[in-house]
N, C-alpha and C. Protein backbone atom coordinates (compact mmCIF):
# COMPACT_ATOMS: atom_id res chain seq x y z
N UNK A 1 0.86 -1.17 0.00
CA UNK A 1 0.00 0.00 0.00
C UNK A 1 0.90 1.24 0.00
N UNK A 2 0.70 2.22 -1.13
CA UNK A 2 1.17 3.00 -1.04
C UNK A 2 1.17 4.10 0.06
N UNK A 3 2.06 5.68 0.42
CA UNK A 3 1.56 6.41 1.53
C UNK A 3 0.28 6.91 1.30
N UNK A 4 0.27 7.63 0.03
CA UNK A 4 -1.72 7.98 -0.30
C UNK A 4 -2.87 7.36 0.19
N UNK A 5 -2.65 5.99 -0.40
CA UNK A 5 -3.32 4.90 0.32
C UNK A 5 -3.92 4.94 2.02
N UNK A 6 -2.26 5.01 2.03
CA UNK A 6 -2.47 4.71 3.70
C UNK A 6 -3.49 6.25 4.11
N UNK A 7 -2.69 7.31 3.89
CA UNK A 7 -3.11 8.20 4.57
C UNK A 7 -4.95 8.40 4.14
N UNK A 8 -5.75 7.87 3.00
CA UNK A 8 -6.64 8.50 2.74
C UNK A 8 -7.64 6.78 3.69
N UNK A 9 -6.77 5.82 3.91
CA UNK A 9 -7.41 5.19 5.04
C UNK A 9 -7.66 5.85 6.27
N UNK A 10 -6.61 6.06 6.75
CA UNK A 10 -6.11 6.90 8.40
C UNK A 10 -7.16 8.05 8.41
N UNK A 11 -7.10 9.46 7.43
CA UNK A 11 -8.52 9.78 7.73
C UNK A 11 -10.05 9.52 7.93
N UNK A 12 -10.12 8.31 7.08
CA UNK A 12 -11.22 7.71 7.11
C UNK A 12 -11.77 6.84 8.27
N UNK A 13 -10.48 6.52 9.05
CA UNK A 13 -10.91 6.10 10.32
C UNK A 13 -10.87 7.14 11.26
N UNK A 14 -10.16 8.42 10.68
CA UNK A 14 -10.58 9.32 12.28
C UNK A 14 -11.88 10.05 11.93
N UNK A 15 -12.07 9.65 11.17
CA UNK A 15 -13.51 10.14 10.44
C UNK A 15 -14.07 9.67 11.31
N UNK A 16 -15.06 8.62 11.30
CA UNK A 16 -15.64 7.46 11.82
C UNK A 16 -15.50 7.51 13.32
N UNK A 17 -14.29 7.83 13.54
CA UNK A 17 -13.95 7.96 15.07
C UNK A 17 -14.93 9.18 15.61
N UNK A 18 -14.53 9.94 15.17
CA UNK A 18 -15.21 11.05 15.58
C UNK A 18 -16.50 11.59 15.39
N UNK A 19 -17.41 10.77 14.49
CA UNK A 19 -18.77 10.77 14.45
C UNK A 19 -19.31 9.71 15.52
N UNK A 20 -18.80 8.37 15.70
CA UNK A 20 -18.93 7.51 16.64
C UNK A 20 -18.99 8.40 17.72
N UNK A 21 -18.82 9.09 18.24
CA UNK A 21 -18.87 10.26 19.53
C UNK A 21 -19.57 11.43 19.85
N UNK A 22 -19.81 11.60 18.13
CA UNK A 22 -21.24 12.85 18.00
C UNK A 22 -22.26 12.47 18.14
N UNK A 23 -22.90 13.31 19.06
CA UNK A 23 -24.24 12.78 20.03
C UNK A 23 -25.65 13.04 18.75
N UNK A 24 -25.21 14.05 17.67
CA UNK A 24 -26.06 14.27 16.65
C UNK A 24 -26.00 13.74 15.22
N UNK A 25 -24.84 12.70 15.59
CA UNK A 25 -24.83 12.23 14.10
C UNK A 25 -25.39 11.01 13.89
N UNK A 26 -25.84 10.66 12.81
CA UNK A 26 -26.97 9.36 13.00
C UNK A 26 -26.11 8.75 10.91
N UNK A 27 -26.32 7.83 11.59
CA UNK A 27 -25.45 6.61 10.18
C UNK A 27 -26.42 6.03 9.50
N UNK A 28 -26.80 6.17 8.27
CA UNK A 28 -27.69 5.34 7.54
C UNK A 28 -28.18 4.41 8.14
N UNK A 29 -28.95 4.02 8.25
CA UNK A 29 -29.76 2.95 8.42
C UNK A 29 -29.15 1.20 7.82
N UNK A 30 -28.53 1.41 6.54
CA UNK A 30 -28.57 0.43 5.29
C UNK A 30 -26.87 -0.30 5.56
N UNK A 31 -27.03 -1.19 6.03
CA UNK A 31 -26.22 -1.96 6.08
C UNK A 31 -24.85 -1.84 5.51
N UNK A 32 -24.92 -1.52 4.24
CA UNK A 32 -24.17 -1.52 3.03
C UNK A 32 -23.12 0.14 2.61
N UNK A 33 -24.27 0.87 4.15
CA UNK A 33 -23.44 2.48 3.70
C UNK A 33 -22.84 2.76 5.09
N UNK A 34 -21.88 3.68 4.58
CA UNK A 34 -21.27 4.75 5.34
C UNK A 34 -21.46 6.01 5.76
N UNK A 35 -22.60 5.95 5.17
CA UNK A 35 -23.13 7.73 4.82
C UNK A 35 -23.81 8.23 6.24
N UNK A 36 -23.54 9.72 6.79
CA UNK A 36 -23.40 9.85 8.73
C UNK A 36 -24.21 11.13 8.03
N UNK A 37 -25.11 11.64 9.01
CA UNK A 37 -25.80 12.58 9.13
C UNK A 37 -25.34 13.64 10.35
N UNK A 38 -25.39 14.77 10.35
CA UNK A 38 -25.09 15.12 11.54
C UNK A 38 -26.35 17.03 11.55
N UNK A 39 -26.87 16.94 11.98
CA UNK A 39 -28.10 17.66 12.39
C UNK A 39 -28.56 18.80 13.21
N UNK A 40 -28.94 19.72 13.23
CA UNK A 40 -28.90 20.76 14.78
C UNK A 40 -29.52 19.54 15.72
N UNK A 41 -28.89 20.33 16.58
CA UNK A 41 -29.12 18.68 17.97
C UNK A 41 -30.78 19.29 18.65
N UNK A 42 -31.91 20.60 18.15
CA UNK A 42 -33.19 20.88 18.47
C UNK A 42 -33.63 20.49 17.36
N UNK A 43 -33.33 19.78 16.59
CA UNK A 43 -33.97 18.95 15.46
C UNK A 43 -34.64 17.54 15.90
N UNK A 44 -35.68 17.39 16.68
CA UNK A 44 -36.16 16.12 17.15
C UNK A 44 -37.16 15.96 16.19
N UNK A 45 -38.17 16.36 15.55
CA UNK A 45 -38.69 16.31 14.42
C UNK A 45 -38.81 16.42 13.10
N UNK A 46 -37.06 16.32 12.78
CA UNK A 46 -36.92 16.69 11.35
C UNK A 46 -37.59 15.63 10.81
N UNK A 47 -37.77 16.31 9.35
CA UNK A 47 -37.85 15.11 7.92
C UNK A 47 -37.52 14.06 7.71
N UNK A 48 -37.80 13.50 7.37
CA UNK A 48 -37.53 12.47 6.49
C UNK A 48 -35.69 12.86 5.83
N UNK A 49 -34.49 12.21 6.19
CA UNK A 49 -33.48 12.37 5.60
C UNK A 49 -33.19 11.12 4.48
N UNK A 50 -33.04 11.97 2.93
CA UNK A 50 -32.74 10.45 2.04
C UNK A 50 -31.15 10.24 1.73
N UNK A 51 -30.33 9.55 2.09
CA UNK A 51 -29.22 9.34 2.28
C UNK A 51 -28.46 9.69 0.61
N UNK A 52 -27.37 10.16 0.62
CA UNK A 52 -26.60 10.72 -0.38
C UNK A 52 -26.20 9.78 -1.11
N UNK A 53 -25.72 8.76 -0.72
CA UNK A 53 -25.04 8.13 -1.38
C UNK A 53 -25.64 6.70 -1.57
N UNK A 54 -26.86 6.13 -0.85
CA UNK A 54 -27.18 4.84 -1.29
C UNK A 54 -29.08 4.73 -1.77
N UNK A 55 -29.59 6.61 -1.36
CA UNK A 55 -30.79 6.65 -1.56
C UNK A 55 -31.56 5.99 -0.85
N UNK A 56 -31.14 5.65 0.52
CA UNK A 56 -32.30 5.09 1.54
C UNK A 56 -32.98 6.09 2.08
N UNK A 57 -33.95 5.96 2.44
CA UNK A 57 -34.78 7.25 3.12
C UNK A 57 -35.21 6.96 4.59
N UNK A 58 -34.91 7.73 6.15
CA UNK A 58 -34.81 7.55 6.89
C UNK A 58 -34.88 8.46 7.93
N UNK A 59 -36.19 8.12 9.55
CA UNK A 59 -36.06 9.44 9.98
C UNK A 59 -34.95 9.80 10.84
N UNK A 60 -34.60 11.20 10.99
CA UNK A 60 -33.63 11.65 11.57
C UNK A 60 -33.67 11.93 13.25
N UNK A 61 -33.01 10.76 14.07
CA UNK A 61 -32.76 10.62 15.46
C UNK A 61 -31.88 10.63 16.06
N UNK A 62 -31.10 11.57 16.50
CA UNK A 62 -29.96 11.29 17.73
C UNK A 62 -29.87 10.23 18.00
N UNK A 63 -28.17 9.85 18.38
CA UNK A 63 -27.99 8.97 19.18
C UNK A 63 -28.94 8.84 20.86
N UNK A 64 -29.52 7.57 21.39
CA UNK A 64 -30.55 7.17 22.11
C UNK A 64 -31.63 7.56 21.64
N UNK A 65 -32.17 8.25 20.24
CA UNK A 65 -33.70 8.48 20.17
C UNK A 65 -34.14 7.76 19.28
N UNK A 66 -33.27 6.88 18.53
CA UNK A 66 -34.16 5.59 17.34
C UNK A 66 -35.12 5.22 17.56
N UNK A 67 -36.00 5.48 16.94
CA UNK A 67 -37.30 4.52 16.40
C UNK A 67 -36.87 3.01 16.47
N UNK A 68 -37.54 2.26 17.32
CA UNK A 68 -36.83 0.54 16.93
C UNK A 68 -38.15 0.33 16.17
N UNK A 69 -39.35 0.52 15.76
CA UNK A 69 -39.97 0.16 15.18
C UNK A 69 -39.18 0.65 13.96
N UNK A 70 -39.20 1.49 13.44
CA UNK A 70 -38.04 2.26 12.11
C UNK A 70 -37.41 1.31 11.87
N UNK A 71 -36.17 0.98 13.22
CA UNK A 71 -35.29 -0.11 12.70
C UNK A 71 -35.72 -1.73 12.08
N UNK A 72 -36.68 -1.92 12.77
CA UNK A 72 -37.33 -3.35 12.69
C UNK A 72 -38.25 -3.19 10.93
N UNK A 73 -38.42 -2.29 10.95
CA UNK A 73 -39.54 -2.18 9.50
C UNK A 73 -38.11 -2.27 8.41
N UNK A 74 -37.10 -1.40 8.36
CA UNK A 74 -36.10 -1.03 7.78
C UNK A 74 -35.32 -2.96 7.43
N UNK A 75 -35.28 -3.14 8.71
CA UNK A 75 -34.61 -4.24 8.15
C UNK A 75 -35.24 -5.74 7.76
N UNK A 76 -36.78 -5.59 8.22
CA UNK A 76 -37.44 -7.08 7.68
C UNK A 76 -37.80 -6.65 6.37
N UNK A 77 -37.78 -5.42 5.86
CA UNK A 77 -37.67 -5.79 4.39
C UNK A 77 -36.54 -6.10 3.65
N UNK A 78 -35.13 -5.95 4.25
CA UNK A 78 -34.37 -6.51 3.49
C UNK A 78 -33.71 -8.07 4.12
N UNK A 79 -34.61 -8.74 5.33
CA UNK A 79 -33.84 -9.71 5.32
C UNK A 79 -34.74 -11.28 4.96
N UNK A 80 -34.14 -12.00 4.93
CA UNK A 80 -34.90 -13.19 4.29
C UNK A 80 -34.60 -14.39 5.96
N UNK A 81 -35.18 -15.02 5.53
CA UNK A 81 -34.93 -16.17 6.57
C UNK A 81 -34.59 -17.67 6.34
N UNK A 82 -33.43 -17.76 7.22
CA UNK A 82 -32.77 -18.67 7.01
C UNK A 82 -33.46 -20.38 6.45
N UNK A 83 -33.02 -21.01 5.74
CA UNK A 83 -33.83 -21.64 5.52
C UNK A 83 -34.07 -23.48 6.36
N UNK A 84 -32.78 -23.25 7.50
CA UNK A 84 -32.89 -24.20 8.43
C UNK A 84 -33.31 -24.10 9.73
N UNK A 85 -33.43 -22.39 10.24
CA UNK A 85 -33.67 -22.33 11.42
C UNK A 85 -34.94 -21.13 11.29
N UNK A 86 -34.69 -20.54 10.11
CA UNK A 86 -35.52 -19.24 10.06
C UNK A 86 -35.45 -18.11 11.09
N UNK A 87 -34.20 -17.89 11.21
CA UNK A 87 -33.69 -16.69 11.63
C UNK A 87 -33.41 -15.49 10.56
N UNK A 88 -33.69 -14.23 10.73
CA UNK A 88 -33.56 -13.50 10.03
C UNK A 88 -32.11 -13.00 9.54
N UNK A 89 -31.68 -13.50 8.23
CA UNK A 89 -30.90 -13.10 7.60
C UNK A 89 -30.01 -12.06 6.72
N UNK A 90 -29.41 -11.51 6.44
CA UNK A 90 -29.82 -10.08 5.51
C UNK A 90 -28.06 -10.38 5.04
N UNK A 91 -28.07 -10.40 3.51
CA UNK A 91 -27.02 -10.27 2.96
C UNK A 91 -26.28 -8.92 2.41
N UNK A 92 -25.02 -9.22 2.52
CA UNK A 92 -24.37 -7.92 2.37
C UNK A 92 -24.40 -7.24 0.20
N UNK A 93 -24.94 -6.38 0.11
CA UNK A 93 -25.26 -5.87 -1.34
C UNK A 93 -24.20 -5.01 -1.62
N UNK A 94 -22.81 -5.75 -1.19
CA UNK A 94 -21.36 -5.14 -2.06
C UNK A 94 -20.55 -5.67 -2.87
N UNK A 95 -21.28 -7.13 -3.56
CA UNK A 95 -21.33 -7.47 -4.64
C UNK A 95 -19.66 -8.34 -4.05
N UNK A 96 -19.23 -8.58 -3.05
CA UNK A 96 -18.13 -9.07 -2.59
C UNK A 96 -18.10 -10.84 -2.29
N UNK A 97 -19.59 -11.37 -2.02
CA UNK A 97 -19.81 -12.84 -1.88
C UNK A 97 -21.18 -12.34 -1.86
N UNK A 98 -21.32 -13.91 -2.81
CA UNK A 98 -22.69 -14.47 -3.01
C UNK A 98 -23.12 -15.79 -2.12
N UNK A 99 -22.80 -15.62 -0.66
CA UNK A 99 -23.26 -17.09 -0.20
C UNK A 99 -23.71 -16.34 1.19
N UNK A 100 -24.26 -16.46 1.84
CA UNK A 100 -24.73 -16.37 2.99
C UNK A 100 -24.45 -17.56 4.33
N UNK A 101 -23.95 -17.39 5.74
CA UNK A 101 -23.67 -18.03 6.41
C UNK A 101 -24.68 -17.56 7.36
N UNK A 102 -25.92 -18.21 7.90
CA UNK A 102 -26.80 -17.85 9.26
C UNK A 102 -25.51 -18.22 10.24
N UNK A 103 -25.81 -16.58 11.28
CA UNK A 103 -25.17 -16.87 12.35
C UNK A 103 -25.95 -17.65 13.78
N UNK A 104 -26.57 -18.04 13.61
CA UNK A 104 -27.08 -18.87 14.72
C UNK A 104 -27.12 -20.43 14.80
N UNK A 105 -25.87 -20.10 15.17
CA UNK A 105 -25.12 -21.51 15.20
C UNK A 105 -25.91 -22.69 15.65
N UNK A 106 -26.72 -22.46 16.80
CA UNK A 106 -27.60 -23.79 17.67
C UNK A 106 -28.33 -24.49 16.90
N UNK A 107 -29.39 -23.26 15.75
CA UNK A 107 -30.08 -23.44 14.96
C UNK A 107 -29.98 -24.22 13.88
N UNK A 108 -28.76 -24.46 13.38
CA UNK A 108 -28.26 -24.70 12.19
C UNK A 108 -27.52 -25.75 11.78
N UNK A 109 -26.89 -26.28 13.34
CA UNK A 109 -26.56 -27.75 13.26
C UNK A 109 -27.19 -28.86 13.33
């Protein structure tokens, strides 16, 4: 790896670092993105935010104010269920592997 390389990694993790700690930044929803929101922190009722870069659409909550219904709707549409234990599954859409491993091991042996 070249130094470019390296260095345009190294920001990208103090990136990450430092939203991981912002009490107003909220991370896509979508498995598959990176894309961080960060919001006036008297914004408890904003809009609807549609993400930049993967076009998910999602409401906008501080860290501790998620919707788990949000989360739960968000992700039983993209996951399928396993087909030995029927645990909910959800494959990764970065085109990196096409096989799926259920993690619930008890289930599955």
């Amino acid at each position: 790896m070249n130094d470019a390389n390296f260095m345009i990694k190294y920001d990208t993790l103090c990136l990450k670092r430092f939203l991981a700690k912002e009490p107003q930044c909220q991370w896509c929803p979508n498995p598959d993105c990176d894309f961080a929101v960060i919001a006036d922190p008297s914004c408890i009722d904003c809009p609807e935010i549609k993400c930049e870069t993967c076009n998910t659409t999602f409401d906008y909550k501080p860290h501790g104010v998620m919707n788990e219904n949000l989360n739960y709707d968000f992700f039983s549409k993209l996951a399928k269920p396993c087909p030995v234990c029927k645990t909910p599954i959800i494959k990764a859409d970065d085109g990196s592997c096409n096989q799926i491993t259920c993690t619930n091991f008890a289930g599955c042996v």
